[in-house]
PDB file of N, CA and C in Angstrom:
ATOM      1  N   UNK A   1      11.236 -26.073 -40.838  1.00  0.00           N
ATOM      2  CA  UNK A   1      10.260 -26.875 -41.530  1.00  0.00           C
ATOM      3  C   UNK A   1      10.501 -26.741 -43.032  1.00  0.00           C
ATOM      4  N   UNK A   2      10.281 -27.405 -43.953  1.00  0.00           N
ATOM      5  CA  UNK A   2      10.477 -27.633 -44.787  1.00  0.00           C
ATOM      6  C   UNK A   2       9.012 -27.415 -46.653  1.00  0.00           C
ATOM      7  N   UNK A   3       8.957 -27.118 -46.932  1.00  0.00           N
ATOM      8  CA  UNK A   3       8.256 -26.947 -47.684  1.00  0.00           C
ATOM      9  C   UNK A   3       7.803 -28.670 -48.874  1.00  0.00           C
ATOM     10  N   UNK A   4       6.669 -28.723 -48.498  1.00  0.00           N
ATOM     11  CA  UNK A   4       6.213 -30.081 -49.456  1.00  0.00           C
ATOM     12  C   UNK A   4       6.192 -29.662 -50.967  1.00  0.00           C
ATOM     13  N   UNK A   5       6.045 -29.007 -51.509  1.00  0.00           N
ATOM     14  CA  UNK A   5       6.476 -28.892 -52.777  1.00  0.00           C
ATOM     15  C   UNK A   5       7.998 -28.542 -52.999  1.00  0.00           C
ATOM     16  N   UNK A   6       8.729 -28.220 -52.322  1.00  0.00           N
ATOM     17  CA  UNK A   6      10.045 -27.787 -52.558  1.00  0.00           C
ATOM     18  C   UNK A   6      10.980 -29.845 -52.427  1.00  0.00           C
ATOM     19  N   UNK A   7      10.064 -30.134 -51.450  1.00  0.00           N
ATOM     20  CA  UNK A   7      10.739 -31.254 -51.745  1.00  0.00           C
ATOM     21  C   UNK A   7      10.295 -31.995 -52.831  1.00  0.00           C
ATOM     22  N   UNK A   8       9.216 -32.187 -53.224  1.00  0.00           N
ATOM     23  CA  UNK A   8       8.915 -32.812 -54.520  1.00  0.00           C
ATOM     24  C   UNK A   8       9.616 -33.087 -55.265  1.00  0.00           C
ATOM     25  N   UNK A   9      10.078 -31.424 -55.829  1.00  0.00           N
ATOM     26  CA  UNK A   9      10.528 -30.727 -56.981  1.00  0.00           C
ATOM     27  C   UNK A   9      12.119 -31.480 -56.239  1.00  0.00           C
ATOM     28  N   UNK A  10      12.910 -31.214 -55.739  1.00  0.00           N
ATOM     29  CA  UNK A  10      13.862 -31.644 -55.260  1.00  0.00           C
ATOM     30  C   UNK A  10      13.964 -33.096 -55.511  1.00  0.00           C
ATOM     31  N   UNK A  11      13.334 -34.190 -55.475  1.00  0.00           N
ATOM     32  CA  UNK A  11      12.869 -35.626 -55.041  1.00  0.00           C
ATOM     33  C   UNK A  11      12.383 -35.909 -56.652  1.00  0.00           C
ATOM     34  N   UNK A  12      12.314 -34.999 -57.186  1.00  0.00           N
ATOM     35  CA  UNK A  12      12.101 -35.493 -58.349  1.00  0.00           C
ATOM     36  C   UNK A  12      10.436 -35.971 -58.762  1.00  0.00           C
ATOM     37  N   UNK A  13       9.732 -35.960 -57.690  1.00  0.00           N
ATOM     38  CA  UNK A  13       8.093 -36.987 -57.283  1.00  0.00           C
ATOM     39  C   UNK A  13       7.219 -35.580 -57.709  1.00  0.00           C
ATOM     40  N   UNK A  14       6.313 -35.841 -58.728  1.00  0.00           N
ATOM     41  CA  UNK A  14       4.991 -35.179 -58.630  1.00  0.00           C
ATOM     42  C   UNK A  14       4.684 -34.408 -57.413  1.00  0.00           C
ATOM     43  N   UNK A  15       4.303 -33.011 -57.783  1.00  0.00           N
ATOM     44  CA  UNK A  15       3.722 -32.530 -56.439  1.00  0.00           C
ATOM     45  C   UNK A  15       2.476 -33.731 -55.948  1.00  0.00           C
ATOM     46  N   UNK A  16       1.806 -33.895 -56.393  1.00  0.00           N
ATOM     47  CA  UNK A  16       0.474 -34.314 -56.300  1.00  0.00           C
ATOM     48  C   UNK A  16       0.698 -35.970 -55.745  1.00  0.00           C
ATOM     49  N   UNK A  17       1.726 -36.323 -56.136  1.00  0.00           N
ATOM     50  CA  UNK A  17       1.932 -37.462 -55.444  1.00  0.00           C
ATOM     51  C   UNK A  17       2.582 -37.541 -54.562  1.00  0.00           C
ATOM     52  N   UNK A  18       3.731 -36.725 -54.168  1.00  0.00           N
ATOM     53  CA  UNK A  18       4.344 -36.040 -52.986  1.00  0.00           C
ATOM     54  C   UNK A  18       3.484 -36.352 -51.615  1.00  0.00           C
ATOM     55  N   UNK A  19       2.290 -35.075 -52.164  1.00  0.00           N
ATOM     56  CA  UNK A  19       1.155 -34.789 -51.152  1.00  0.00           C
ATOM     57  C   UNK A  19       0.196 -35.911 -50.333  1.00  0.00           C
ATOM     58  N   UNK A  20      -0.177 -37.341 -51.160  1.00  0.00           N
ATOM     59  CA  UNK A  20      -0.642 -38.071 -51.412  1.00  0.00           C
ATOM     60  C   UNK A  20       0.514 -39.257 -50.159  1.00  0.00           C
ATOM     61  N   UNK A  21       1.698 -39.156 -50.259  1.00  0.00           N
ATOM     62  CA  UNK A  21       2.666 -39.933 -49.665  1.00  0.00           C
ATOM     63  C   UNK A  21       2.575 -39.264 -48.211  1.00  0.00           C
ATOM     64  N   UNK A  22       2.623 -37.995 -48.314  1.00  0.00           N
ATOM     65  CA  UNK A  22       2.677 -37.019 -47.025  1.00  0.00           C
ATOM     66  C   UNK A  22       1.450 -37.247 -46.108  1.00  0.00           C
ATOM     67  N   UNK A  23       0.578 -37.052 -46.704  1.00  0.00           N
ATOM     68  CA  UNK A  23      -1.111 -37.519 -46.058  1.00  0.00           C
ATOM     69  C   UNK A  23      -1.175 -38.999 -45.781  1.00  0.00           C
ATOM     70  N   UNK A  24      -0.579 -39.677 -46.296  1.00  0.00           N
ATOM     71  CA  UNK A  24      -0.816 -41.433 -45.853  1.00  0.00           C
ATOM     72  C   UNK A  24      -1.945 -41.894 -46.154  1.00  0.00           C
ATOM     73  N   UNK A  25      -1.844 -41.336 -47.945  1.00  0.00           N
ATOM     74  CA  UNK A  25      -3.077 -41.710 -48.923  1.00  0.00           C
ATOM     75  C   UNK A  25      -2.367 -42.632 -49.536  1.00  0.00           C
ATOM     76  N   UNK A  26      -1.078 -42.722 -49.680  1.00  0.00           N
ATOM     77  CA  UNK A  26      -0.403 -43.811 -51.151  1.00  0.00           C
ATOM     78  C   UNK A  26       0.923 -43.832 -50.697  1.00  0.00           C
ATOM     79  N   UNK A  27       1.097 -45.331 -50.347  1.00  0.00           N
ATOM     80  CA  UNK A  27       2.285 -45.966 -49.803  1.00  0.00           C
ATOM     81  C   UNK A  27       3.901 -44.912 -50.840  1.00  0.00           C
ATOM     82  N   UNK A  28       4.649 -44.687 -49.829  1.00  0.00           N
ATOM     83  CA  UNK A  28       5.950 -44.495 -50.360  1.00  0.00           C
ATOM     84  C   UNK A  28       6.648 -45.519 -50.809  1.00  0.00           C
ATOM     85  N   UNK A  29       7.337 -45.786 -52.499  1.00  0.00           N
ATOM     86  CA  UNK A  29       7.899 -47.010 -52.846  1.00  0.00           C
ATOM     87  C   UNK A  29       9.457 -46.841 -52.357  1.00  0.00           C
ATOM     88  N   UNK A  30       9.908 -47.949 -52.416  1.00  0.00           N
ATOM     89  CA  UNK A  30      11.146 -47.766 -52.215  1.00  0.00           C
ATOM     90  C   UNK A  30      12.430 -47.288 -52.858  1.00  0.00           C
ATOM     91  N   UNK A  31      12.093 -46.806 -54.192  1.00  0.00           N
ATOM     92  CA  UNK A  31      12.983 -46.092 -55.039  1.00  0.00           C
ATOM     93  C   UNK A  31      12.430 -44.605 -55.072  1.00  0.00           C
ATOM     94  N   UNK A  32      11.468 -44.101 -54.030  1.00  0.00           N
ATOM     95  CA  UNK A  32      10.945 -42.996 -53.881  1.00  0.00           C
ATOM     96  C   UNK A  32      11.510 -42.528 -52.619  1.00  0.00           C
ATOM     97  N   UNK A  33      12.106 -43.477 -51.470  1.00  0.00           N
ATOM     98  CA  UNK A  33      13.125 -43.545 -50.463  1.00  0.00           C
ATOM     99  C   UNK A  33      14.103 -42.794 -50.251  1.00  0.00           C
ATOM    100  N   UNK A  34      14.907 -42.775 -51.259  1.00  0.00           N
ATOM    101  CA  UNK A  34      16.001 -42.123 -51.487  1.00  0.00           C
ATOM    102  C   UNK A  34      16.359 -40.892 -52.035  1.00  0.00           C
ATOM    103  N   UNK A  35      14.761 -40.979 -53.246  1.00  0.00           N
ATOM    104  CA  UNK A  35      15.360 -39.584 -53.839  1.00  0.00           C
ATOM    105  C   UNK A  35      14.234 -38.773 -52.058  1.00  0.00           C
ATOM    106  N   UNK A  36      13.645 -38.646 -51.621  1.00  0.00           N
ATOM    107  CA  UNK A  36      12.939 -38.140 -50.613  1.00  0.00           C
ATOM    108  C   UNK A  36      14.594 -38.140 -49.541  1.00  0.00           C
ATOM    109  N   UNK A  37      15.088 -38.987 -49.311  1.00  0.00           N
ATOM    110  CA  UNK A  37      16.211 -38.545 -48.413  1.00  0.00           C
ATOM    111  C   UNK A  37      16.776 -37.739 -48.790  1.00  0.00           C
ATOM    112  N   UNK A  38      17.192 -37.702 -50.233  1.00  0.00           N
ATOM    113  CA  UNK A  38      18.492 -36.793 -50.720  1.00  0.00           C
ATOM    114  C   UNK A  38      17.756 -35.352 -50.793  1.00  0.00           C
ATOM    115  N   UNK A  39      16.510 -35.155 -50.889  1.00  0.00           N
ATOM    116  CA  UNK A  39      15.963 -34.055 -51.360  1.00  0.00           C
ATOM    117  C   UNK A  39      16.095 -33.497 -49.841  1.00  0.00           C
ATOM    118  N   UNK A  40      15.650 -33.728 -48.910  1.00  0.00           N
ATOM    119  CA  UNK A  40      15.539 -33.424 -47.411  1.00  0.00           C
ATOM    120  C   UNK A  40      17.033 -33.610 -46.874  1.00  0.00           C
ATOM    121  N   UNK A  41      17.602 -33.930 -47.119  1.00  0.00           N
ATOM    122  CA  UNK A  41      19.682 -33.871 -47.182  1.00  0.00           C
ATOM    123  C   UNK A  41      19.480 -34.434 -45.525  1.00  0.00           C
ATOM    124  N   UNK A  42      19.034 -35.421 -45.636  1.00  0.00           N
ATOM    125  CA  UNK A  42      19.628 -36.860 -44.307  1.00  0.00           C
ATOM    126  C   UNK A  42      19.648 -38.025 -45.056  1.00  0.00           C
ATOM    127  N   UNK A  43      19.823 -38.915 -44.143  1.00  0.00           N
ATOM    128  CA  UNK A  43      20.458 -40.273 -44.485  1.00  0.00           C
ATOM    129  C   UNK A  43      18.773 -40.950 -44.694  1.00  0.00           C
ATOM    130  N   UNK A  44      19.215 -42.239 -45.310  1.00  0.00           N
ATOM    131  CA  UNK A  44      17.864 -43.250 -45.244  1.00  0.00           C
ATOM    132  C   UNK A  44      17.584 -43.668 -44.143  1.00  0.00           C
ATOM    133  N   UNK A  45      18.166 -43.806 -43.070  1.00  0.00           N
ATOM    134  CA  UNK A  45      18.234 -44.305 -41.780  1.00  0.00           C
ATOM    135  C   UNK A  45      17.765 -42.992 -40.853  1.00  0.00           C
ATOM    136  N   UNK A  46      17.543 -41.996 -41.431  1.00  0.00           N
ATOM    137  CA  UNK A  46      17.173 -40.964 -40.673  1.00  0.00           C
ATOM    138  C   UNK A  46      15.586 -40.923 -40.627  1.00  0.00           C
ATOM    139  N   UNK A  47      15.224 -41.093 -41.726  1.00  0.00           N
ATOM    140  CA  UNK A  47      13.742 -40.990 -42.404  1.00  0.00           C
ATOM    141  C   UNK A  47      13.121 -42.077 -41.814  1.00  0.00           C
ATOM    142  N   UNK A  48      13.758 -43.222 -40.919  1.00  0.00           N
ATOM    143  CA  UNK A  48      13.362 -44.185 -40.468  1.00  0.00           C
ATOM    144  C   UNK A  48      13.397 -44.269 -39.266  1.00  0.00           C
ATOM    145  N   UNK A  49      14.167 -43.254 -38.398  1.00  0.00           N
ATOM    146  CA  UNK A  49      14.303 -43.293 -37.184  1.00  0.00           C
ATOM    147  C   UNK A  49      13.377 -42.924 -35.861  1.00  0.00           C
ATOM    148  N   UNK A  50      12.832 -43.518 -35.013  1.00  0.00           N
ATOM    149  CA  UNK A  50      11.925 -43.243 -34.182  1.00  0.00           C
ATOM    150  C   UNK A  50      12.278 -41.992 -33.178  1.00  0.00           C
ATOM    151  N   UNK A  51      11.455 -41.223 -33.256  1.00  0.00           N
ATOM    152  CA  UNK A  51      11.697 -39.851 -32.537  1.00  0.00           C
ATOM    153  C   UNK A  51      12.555 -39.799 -31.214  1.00  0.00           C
ATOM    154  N   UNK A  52      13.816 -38.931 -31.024  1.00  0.00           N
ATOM    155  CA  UNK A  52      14.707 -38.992 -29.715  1.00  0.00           C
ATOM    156  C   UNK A  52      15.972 -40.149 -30.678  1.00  0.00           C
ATOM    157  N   UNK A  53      15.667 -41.102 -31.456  1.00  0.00           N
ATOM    158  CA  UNK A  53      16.810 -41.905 -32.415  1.00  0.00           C
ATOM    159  C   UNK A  53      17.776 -41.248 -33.466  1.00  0.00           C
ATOM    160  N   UNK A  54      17.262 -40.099 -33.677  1.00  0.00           N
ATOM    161  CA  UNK A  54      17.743 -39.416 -34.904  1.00  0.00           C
ATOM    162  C   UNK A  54      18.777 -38.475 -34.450  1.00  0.00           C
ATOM    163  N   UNK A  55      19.810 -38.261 -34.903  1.00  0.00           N
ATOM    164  CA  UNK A  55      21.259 -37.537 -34.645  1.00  0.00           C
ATOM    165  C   UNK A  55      20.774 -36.108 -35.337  1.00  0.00           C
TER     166      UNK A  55
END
């Protein structure tokens, strides 16, 4: 498991808005997409994949 502030900080995103994306208080934009993939080290297509889809 992964730590929500470690990815933030990683992702470049406000803790506080991080948290806010995580809870499904405030839509994730799409240039927030990527740095969130790269910070979590999978693909964009991973972050999208329906559970049992993901390699």
């Amino acid at each position: 498991m992964t730590n929500n502030p470690v990815v933030a900080d990683r992702a470049g995103i406000r803790r506080d808005i991080f948290s806010r994306i995580v809870r499904c208080k405030r839509p994730v934009y799409a240039d927030e997409v990527g740095q969130i993939a790269q910070a979590l080290g999978v693909s964009i297509e991973h972050l999208f994949a329906q559970s049992g889809d993901a390699n």
